[in-house]
C-alpha atoms as a PDB file:
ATOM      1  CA  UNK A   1      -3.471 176.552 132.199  1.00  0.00           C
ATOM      2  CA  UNK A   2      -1.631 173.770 130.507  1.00  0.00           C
ATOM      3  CA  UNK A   3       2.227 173.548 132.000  1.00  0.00           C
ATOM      4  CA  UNK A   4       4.920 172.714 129.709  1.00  0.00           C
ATOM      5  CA  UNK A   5       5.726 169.041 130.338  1.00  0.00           C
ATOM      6  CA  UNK A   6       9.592 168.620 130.673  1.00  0.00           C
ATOM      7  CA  UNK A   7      12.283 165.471 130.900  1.00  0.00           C
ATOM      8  CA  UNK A   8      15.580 165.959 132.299  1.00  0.00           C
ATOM      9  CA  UNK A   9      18.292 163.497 131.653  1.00  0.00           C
ATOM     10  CA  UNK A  10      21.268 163.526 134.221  1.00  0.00           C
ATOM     11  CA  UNK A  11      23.548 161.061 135.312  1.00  0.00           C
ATOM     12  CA  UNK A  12      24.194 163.229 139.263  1.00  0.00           C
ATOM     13  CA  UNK A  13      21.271 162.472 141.410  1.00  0.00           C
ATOM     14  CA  UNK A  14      21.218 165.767 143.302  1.00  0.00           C
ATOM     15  CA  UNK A  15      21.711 168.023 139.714  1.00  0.00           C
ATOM     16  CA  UNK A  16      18.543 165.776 138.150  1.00  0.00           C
ATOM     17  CA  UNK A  17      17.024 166.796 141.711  1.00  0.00           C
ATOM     18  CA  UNK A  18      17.920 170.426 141.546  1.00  0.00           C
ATOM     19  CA  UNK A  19      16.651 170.539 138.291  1.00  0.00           C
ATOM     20  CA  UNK A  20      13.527 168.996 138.724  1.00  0.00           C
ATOM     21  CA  UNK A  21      13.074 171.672 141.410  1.00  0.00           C
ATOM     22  CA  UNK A  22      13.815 174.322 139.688  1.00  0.00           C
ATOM     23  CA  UNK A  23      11.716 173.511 136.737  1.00  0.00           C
ATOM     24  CA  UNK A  24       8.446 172.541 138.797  1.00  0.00           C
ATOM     25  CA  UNK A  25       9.090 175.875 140.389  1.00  0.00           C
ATOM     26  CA  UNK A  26       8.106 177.702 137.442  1.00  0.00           C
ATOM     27  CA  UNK A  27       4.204 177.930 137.047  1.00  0.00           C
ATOM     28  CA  UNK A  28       3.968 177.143 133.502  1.00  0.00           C
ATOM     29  CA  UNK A  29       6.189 173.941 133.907  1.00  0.00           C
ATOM     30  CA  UNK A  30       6.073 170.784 135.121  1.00  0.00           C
ATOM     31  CA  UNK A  31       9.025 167.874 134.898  1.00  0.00           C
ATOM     32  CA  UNK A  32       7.052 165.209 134.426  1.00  0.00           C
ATOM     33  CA  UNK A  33       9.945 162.553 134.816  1.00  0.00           C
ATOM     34  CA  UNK A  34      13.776 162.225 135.042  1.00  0.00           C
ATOM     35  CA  UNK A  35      16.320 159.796 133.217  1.00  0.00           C
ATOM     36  CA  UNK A  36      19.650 158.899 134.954  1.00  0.00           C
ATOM     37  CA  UNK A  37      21.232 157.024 131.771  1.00  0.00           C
ATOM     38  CA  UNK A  38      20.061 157.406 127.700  1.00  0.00           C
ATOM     39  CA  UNK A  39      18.580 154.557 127.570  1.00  0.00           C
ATOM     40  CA  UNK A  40      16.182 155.409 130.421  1.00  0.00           C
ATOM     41  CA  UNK A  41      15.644 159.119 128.347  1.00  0.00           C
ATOM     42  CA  UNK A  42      15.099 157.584 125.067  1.00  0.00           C
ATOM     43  CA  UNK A  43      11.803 155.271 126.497  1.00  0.00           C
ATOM     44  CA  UNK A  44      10.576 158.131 128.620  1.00  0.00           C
ATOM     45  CA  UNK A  45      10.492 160.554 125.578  1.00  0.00           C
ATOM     46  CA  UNK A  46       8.427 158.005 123.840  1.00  0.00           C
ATOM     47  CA  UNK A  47       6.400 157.597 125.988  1.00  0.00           C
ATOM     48  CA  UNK A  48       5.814 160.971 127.747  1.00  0.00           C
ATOM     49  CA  UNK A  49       6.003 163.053 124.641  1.00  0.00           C
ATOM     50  CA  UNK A  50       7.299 165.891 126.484  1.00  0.00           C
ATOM     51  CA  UNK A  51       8.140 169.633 124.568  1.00  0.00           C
ATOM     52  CA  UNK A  52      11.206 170.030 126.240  1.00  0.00           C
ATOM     53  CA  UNK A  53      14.053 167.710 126.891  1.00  0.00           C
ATOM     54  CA  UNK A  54      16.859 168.677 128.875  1.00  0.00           C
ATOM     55  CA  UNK A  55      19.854 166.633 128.549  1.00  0.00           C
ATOM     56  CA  UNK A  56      23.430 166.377 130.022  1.00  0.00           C
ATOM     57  CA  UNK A  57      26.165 165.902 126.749  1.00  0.00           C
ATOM     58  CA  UNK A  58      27.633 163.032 128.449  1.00  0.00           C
ATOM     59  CA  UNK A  59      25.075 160.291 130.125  1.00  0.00           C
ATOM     60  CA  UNK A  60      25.843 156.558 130.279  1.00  0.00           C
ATOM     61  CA  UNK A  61      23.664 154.537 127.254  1.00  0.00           C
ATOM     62  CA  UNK A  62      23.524 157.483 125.439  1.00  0.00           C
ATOM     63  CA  UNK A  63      24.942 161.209 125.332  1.00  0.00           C
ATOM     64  CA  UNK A  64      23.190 163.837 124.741  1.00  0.00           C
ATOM     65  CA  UNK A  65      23.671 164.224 120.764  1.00  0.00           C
ATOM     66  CA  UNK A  66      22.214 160.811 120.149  1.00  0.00           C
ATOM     67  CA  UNK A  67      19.271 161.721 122.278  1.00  0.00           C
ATOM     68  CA  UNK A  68      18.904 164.844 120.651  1.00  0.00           C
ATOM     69  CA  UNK A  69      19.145 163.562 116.816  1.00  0.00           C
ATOM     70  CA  UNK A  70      16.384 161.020 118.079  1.00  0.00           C
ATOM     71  CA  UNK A  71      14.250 163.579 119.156  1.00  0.00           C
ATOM     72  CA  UNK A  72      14.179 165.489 115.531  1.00  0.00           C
ATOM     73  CA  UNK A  73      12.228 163.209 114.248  1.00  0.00           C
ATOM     74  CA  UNK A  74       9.223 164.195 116.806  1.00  0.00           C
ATOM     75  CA  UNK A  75       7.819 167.689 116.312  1.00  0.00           C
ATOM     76  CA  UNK A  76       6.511 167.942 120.015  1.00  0.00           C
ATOM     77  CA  UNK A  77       9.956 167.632 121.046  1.00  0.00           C
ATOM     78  CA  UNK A  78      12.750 170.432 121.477  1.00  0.00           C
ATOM     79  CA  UNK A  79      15.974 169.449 122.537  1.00  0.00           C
ATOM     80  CA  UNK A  80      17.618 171.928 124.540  1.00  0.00           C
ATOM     81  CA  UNK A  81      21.595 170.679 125.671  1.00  0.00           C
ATOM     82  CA  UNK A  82      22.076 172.091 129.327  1.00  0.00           C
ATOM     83  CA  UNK A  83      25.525 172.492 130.805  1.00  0.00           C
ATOM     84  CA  UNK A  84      26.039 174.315 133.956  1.00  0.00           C
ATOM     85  CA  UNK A  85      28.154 173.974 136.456  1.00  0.00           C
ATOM     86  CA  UNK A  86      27.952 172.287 139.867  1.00  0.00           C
ATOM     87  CA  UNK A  87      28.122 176.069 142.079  1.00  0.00           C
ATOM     88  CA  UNK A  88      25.358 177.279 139.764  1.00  0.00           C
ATOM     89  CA  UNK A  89      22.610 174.638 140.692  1.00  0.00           C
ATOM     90  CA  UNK A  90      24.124 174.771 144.096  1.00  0.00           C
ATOM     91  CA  UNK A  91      24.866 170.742 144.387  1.00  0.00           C
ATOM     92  CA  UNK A  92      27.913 170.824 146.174  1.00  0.00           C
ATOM     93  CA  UNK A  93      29.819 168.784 143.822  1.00  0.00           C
ATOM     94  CA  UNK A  94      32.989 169.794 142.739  1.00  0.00           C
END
């Protein structure tokens, strides 16, 4: 079975890390790499070609819209805006 290859942008270590874990827990996904800054999320995309970004609206480099207008251009790419907060991925920032 091919897994759905996912990026996650985040600028809080332990929500990228919560998120990572919570995608690879799913058996038809797999993050295949994680961007702390826009910059970082722009180069991965290119490179990684992944089908589904998720992005924090506010990351250092970059937010979140900018990424996501880049990624319209690629069809293999659906940008999907996360926002959650810190109690629901269990972090412990508050």
């Amino acid at each position: 079975m091919t897994k759905t290859r996912v990026v996650v942008a985040e600028n809080h270590p332990s929500v990228r890390e919560n998120l990572r874990y919570l995608i690879n827990a799913e058996p038809d996904m797999e993050c295949v790499a994680v961007a702390r800054n826009g910059r970082q999320c722009i180069e991965l995309c290119r490179q990684l070609l992944p089908e589904i970004l998720v992005v924090d609206e506010i990351l250092p480099g970059a937010d979140g819209l900018a990424i996501a207008a880049i990624g319209r251009g690629d069809s293999a790419l659906l940008n999907v805006a996360a926002r959650a907060p810190a109690e629901l991925l269990d972090v412990g920032e508050k």
